[in-house]
Protein backbone atom coordinates (compact mmCIF):
# COMPACT_ATOMS: atom_id res chain seq x y z
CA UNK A 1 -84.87 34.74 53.20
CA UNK A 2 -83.86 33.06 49.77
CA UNK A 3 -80.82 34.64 47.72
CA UNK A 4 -80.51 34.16 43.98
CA UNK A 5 -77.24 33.45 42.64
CA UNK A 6 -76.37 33.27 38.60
CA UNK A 7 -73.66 30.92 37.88
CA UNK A 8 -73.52 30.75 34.32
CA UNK A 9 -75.21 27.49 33.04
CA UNK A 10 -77.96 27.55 36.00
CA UNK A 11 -79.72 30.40 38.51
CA UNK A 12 -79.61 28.97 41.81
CA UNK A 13 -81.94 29.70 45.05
CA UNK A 14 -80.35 29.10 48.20
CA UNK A 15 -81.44 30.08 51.70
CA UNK A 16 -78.75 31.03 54.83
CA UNK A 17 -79.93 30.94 57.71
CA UNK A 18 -79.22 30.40 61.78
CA UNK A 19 -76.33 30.71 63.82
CA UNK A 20 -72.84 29.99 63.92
CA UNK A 21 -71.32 32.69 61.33
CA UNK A 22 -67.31 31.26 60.46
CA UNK A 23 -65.10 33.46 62.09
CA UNK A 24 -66.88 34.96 65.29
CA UNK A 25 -66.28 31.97 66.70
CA UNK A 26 -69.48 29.70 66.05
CA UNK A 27 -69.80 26.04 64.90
CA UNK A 28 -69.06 25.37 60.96
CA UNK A 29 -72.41 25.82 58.76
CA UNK A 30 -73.92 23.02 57.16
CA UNK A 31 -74.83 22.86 53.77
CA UNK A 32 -77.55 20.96 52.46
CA UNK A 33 -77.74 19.03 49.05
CA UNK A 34 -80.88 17.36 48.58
CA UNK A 35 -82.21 14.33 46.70
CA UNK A 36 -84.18 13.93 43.49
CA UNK A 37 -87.99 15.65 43.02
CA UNK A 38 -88.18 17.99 45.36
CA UNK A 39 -85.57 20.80 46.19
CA UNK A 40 -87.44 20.33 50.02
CA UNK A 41 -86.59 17.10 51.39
CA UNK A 42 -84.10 18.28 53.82
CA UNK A 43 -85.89 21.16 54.33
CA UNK A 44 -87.20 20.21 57.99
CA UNK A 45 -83.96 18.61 58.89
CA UNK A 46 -82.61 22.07 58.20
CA UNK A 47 -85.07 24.11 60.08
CA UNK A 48 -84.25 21.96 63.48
CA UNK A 49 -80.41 22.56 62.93
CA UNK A 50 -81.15 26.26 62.59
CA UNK A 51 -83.11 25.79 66.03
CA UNK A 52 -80.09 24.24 67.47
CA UNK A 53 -78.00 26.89 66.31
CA UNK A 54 -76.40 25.59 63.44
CA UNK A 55 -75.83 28.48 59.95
CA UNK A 56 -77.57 26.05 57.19
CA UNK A 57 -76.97 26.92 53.90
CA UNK A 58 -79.82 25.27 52.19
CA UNK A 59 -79.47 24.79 48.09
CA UNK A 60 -81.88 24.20 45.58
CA UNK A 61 -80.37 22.25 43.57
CA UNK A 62 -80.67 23.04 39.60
CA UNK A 63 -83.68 21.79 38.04
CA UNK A 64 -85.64 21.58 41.12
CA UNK A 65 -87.98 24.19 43.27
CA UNK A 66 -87.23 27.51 42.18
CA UNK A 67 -83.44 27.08 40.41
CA UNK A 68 -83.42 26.69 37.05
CA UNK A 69 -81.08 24.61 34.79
CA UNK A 70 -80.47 26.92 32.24
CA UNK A 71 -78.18 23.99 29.75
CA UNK A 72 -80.67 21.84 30.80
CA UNK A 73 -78.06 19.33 30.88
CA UNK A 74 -76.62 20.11 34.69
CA UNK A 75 -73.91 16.84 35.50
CA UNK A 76 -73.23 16.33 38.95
CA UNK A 77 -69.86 18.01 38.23
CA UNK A 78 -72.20 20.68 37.32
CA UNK A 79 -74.19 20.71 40.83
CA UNK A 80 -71.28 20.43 42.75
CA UNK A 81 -70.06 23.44 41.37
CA UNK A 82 -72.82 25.23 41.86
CA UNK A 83 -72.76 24.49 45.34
CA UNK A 84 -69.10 25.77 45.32
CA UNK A 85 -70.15 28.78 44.21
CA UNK A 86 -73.59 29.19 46.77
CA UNK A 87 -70.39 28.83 49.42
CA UNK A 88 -68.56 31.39 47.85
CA UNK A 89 -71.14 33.80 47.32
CA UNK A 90 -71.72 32.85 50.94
CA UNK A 91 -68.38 33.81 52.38
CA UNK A 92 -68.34 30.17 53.85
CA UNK A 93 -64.44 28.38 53.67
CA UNK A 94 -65.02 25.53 54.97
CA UNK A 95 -68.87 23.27 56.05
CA UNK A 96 -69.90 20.24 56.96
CA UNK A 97 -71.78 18.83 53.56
CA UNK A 98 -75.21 16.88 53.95
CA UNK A 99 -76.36 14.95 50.87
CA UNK A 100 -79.16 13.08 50.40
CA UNK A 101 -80.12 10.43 47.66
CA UNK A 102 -78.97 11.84 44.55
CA UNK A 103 -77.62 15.06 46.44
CA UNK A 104 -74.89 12.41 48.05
CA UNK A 105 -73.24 11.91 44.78
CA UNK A 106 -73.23 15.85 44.21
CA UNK A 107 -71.66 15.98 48.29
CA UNK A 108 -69.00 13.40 47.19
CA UNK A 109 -67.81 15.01 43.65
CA UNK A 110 -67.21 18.29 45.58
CA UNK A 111 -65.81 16.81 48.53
CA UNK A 112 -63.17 15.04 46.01
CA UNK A 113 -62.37 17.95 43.91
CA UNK A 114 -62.61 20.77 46.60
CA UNK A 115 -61.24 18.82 49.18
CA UNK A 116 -60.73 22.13 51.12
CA UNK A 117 -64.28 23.23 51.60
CA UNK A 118 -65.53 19.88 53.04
CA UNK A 119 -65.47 19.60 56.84
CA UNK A 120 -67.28 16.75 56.95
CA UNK A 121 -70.06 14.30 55.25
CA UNK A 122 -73.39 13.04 55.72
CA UNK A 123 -74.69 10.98 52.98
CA UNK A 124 -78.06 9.85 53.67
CA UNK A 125 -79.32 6.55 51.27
CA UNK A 126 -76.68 7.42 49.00
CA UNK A 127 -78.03 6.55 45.43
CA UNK A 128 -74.98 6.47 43.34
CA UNK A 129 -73.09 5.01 42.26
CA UNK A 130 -73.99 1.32 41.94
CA UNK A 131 -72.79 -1.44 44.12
CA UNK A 132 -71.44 -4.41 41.37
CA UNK A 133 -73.77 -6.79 44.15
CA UNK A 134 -77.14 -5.50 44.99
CA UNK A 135 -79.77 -6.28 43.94
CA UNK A 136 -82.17 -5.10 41.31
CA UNK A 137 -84.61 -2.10 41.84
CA UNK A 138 -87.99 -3.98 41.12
CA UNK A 139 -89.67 -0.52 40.48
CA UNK A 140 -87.11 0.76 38.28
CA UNK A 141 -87.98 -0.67 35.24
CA UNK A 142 -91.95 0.16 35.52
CA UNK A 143 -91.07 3.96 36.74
CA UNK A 144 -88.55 4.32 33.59
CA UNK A 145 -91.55 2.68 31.23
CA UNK A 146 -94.28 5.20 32.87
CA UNK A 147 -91.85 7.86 32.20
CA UNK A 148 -90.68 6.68 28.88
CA UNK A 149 -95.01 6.93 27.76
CA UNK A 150 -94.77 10.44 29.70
CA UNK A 151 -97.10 9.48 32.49
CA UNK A 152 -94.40 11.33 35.08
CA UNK A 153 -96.96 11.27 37.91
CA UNK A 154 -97.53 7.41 37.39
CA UNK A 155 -93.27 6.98 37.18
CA UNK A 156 -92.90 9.36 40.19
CA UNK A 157 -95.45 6.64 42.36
CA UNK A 158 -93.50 3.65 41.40
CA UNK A 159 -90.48 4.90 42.07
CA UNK A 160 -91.00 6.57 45.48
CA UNK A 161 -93.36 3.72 46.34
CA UNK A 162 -90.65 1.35 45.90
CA UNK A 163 -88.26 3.13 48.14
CA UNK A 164 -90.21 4.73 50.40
CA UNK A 165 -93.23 2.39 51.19
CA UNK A 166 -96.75 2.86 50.57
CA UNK A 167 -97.13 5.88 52.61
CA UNK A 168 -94.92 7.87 51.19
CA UNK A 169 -97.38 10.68 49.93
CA UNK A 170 -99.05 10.92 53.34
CA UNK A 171 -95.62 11.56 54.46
CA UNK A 172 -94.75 14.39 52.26
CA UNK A 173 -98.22 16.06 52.93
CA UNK A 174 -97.06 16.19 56.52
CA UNK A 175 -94.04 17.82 56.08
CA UNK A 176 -94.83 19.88 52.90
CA UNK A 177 -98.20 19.94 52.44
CA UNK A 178 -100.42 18.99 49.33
CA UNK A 179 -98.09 22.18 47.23
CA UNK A 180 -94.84 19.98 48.53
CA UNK A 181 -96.21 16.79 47.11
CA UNK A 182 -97.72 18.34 44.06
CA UNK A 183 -93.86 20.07 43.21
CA UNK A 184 -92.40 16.32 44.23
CA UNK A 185 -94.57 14.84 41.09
CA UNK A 186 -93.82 17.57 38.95
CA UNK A 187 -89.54 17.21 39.55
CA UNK A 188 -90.61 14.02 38.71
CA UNK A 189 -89.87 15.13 34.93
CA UNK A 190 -86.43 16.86 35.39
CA UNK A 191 -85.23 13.44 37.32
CA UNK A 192 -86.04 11.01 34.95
CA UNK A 193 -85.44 13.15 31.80
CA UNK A 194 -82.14 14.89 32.86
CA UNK A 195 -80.53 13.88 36.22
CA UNK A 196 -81.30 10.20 36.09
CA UNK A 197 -78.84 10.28 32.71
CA UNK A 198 -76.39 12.39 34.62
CA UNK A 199 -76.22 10.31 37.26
CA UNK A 200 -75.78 6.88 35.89
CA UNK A 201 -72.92 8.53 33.70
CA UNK A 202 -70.85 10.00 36.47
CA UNK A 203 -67.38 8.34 36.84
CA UNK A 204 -66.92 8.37 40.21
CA UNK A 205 -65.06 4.92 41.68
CA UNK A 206 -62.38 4.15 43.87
CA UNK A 207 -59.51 6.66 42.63
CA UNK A 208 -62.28 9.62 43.34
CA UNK A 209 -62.76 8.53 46.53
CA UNK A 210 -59.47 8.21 47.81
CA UNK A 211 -59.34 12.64 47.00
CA UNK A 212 -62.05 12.66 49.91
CA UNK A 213 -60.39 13.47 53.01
CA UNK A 214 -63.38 14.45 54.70
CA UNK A 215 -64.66 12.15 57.68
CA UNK A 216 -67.68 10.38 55.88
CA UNK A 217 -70.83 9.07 57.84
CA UNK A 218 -72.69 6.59 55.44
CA UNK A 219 -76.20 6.68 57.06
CA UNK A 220 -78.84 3.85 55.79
CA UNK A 221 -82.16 2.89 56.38
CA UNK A 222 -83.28 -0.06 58.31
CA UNK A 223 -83.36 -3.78 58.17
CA UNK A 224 -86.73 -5.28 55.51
CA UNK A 225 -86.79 -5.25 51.62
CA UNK A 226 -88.46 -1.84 51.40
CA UNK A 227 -86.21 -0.12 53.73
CA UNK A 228 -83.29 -0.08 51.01
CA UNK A 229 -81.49 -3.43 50.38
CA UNK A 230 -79.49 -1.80 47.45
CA UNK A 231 -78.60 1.54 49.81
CA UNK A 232 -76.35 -0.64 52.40
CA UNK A 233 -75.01 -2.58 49.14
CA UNK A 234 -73.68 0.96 48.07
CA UNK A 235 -73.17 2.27 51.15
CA UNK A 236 -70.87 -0.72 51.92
CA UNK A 237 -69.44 0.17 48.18
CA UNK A 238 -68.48 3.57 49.41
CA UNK A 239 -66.88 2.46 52.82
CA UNK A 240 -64.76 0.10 51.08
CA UNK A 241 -63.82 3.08 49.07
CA UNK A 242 -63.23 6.37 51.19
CA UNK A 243 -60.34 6.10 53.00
CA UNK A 244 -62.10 7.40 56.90
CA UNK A 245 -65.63 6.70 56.57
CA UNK A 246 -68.53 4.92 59.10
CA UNK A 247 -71.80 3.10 58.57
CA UNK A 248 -74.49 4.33 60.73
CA UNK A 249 -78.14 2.50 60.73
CA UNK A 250 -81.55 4.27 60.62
CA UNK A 251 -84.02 1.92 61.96
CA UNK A 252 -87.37 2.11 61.26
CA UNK A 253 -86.89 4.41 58.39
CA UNK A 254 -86.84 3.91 54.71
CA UNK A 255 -85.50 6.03 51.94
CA UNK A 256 -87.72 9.59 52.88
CA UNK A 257 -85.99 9.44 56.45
CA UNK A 258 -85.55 13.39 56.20
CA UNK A 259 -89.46 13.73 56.29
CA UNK A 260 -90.61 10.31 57.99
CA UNK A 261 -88.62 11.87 60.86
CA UNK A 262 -86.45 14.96 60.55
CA UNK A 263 -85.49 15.30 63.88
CA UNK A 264 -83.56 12.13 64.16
CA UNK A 265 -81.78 13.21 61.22
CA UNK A 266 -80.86 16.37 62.35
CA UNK A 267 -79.13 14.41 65.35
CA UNK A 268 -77.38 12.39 63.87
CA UNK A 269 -75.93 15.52 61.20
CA UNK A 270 -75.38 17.54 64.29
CA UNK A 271 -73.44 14.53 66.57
CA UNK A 272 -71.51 14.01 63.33
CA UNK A 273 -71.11 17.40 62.88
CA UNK A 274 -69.77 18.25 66.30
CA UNK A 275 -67.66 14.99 66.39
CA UNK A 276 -65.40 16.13 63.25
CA UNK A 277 -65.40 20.05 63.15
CA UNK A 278 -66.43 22.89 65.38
């Protein structure tokens, strides 16, 4: 069941669900952040930690599914707060923080400033911030253009194309059906229009990385051009950064690895998980 939550500057929708309540003894609760579009791409990851027992505190972040941005302006100081507040409002001290894409940066900024409600990390693809090396985005440009004319739907394909192969829609049908997709193209707006700004303009570098004292798995996608050249550039960027941190491969799967195959990301959250809390 989703809970609504106020917070000033935003009305966030978060569900809480599963097992392992903090204090009766069970294992720490997870907290998802997800990536740009959609407020559902860890959605199936977090349905198969629930199954396994795992409390999974899933957040829609502002702008996206049914939260709303009320600034219209949210940073990713601003998200992380949010989420600060979902754990509150939760009764949760402490969890183990999942981000994905852009939901990594918003995992890192409160694992650096509320170093005491981060068990642990799981950044999946993490898009920000830039490596100084990697190479260039060849979709970028054309996505920004589309979006620039206002053809969203258009930006939305290059972009996800680019990073998530040409399959990518049949892949969100799977997993969220043709309403999933059709809410993916429509976040498409609120990404390029408001996040996308706050993102590139978040100072986040080496002396806000040494506050993270969480254990930090830096999870990729696999070897090949479309699989995410410029995520193990930044990935590699953060490890050289955060002061106990690991690099952990996905092969086989590109940037949508929480819906080309949730259940292998729910492993490796759960191992990681396990390893560093409990």
């Amino acid at each position: 069941m989703a809970s609504t939550l106020d917070v000033g500057d935003a009305r966030i929708v978060y569900s809480d669900e599963g097992g392992g309540r903090q204090g009766s003894g069970g294992r720490d609760p997870v907290l998802l952040l997800h990536g740009s579009f959609t407020a559902h791409w860890l959605t199936p990851v977090g349905r198969r930690l629930v199954a396994d027992g795992r409390r999974v505190l899933n957040v829609q972040r502002a702008g996206y599914g049914r939260s709303q941005d009320l600034a219209g302006s949210a940073s990713v100081a601003a998200h992380a707060g949010h989420a600060v507040a979902v754990l509150e409002a939760a009764g949760v001290r402490r969890a183990a923080l999942v981000g994905h894409s852009s939901g990594a940066a918003v995992a890192l900024e409160l694992a650096a400033t509320r170093p005491d409600m981060a068990r642990s990390l799981v950044l999946l693809d993490a898009a920000f911030p830039y490596a100084p090396d990697e190479p260039a985005h060849p979709a970028m440009p054309h996505a920004l253009q589309a979006a620039a004319d206002g053809d969203y739907a258009r930006a939305f394909d290059l972009f996800l194309g680019g990073v998530g192969g040409p399959g990518f829609r049949e892949v969100f049908v799977r997993e969220l059906g043709e309403d999933g997709l059709r809410e993916a193209v429509e976040g498409s707006r609120y990404f390029f229009t408001t996040e996308g700004p706050a993102l590139r303009a978040w100072p986040f570098g080496a002396p806000q990385a040494a506050a993270v004292t969480a254990p930090v798995l830096l999870a990729v996608g696999g070897e090949g051009e479309r699989l995410g050249t410029a995520y193990r550039a930044r990935a590699a960027q953060l490890a050289a950064w955060l002061p106990d941190s690991e690099i952990r491969p996905l092969p086989g799967l590109s940037h949508a690895a929480p819906l080309e195959d949730p259940a292998a990301v729910a492993r490796v959250v759960e191992e990681f998980a396990a390893r560093h809390g409990d």
